[in-house]
C-alpha atoms as a PDB file:
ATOM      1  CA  UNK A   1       0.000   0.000   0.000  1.00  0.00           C
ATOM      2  CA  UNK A   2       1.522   3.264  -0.783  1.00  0.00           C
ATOM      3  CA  UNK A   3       1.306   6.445   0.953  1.00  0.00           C
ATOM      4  CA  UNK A   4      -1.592   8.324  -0.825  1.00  0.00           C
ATOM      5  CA  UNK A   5      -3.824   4.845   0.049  1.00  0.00           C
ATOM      6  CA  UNK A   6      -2.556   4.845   3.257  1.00  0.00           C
ATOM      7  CA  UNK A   7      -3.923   8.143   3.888  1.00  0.00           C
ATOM      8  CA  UNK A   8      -7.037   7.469   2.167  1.00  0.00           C
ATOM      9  CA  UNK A   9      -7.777   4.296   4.500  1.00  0.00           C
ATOM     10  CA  UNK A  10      -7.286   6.449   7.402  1.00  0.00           C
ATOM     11  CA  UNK A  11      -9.519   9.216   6.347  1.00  0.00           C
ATOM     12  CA  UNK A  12     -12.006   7.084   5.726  1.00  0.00           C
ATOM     13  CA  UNK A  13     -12.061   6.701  10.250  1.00  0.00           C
ATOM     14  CA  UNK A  14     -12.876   9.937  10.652  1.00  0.00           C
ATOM     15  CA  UNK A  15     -16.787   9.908  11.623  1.00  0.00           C
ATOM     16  CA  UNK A  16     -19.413  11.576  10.040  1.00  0.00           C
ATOM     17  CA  UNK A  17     -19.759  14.959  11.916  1.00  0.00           C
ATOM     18  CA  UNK A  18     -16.154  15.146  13.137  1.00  0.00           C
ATOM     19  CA  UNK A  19     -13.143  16.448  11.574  1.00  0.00           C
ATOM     20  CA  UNK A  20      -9.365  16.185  11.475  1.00  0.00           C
ATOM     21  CA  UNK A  21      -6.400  17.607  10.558  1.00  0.00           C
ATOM     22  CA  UNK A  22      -3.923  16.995   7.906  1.00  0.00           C
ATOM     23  CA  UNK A  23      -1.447  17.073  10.855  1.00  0.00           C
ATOM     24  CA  UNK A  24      -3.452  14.522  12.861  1.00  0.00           C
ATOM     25  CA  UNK A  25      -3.357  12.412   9.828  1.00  0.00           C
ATOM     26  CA  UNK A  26       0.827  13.164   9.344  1.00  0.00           C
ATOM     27  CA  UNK A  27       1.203  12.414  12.853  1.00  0.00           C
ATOM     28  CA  UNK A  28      -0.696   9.268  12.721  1.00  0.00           C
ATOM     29  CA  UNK A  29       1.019   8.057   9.633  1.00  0.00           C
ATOM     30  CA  UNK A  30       4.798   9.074  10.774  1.00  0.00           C
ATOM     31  CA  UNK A  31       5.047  11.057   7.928  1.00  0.00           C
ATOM     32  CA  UNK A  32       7.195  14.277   8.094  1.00  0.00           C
ATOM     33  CA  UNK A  33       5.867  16.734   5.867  1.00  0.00           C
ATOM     34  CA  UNK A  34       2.200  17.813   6.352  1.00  0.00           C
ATOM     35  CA  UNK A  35       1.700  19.090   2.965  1.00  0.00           C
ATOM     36  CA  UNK A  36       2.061  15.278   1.679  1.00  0.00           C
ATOM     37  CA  UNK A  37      -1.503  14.693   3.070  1.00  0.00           C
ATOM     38  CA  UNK A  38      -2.963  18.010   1.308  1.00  0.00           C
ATOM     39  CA  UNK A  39      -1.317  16.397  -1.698  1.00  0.00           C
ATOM     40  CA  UNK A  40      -2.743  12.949  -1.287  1.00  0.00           C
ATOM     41  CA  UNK A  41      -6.221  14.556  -1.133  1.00  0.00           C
ATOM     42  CA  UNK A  42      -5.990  16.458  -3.811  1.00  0.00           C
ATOM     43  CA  UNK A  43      -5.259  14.005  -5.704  1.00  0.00           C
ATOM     44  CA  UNK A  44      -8.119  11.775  -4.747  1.00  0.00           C
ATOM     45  CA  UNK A  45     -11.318  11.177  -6.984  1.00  0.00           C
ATOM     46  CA  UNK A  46     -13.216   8.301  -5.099  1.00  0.00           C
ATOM     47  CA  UNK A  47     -16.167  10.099  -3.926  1.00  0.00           C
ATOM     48  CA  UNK A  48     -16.224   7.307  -0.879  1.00  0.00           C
ATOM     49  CA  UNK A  49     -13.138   8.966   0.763  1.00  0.00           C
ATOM     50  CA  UNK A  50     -14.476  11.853   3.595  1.00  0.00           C
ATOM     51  CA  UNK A  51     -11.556  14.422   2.391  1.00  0.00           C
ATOM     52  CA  UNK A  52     -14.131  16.817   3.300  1.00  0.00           C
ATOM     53  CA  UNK A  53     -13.733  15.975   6.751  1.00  0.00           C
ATOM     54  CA  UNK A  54      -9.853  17.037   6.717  1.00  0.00           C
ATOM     55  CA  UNK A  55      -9.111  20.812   7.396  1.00  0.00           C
ATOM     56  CA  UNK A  56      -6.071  22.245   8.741  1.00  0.00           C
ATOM     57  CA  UNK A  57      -4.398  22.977  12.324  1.00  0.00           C
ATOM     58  CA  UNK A  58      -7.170  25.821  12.906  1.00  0.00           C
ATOM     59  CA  UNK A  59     -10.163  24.103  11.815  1.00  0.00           C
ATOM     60  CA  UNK A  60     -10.074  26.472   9.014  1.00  0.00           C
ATOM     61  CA  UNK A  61     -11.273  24.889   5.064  1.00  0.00           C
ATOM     62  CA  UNK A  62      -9.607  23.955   1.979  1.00  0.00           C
ATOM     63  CA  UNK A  63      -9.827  26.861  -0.741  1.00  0.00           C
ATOM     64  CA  UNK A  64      -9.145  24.265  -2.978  1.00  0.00           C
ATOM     65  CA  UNK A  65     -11.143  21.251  -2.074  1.00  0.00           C
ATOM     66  CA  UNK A  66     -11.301  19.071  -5.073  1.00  0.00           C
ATOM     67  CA  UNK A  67     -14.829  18.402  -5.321  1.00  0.00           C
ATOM     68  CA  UNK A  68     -16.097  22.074  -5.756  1.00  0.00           C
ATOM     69  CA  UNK A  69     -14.307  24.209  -3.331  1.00  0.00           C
ATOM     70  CA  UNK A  70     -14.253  25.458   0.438  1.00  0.00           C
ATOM     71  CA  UNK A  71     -18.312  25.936  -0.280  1.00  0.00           C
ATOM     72  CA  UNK A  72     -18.988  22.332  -1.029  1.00  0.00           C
ATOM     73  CA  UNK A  73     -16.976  21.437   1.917  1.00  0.00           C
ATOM     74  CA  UNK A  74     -18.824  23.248   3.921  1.00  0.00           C
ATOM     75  CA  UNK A  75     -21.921  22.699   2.658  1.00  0.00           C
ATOM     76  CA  UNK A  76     -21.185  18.858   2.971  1.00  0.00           C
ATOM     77  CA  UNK A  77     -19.755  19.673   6.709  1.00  0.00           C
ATOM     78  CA  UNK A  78     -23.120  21.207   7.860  1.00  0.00           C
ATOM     79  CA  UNK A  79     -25.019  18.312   6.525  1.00  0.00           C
ATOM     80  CA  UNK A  80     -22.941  15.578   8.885  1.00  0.00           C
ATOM     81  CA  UNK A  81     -23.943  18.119  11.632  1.00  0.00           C
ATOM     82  CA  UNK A  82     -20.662  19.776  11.917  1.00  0.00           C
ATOM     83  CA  UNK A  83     -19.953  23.075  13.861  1.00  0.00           C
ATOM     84  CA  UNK A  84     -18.700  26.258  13.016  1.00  0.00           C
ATOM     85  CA  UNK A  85     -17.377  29.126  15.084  1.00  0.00           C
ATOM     86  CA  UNK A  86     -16.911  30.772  11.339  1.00  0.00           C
ATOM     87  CA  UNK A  87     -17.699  31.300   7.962  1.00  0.00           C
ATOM     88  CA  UNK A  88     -14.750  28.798   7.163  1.00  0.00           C
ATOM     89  CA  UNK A  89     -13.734  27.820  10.380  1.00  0.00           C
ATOM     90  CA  UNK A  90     -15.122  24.834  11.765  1.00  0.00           C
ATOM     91  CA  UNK A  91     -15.315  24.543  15.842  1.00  0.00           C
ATOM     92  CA  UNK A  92     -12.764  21.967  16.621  1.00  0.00           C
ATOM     93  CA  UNK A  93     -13.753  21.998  20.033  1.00  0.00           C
ATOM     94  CA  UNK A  94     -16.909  20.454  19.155  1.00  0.00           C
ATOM     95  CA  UNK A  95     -16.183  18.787  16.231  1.00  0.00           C
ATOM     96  CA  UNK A  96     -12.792  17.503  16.233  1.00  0.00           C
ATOM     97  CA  UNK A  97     -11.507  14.481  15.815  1.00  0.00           C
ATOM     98  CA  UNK A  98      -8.140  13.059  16.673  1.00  0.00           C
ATOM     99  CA  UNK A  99      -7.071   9.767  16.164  1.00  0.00           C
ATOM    100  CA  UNK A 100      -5.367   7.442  19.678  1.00  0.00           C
ATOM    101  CA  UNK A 101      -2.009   5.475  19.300  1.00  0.00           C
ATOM    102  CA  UNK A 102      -4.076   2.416  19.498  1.00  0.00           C
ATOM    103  CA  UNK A 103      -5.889   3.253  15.852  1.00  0.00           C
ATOM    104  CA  UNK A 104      -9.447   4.028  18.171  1.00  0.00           C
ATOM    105  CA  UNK A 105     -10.264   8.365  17.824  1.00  0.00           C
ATOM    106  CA  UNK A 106     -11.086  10.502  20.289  1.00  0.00           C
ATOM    107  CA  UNK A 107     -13.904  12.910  19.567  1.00  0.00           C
ATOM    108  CA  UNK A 108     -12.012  15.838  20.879  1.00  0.00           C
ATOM    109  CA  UNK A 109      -8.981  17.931  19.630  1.00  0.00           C
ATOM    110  CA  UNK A 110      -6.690  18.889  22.322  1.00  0.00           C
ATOM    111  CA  UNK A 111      -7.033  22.474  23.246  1.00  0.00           C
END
């Protein structure tokens, strides 16, 4: 499995109505640069994988999300029942997600 699918599989543990980070998702995998995740998800096209549920370190959108934008990510966000403390910021607070060493998330980013 390479590293794109390997970041695929793990987005796909994300639950609907939670979020994560591409640096949860880094950390997770041991990789060292961040901006290979953002790469990875651009480059997906299976409409099964929950990119839309990765943002970054501040909860804030992707202006490019591949599948129409910060607006369809958000649009898709709201529907799951996610919460926003801004127009593109989503409330990590309430609706992050991290993921434990043991592979089982917590629903809860650390402050």
């Amino acid at each position: 499995m390479n590293t794109f699918q390997k970041v695929y599989q793990l987005v796909k543990k994300v639950p609907q109505g939670k979020v994560t980070s591409y640096g949860e998702i880094a950390k997770k995998l041991r990789i060292g640069d961040v901006r290979v995740i953002g790469w990875a998800l651009h480059a997906n096209r299976d409409f099964e994988t929950p990119c839309h549920r990765v943002v970054n370190k501040k909860g804030e959108l992707a202006p490019g999300y591949v599948f129409g934008g910060w607006q369809k990510q958000k649009e898709k966000l709201l529907a799951e029942g996610v919460c926003f403390s801004g127009e593109r910021e989503v409330d990590l607070k309430k609706s992050g997600f991290v993921f434990r060493p043991s592979g089982i998330g917590i629903e809860k980013m650390p402050s």
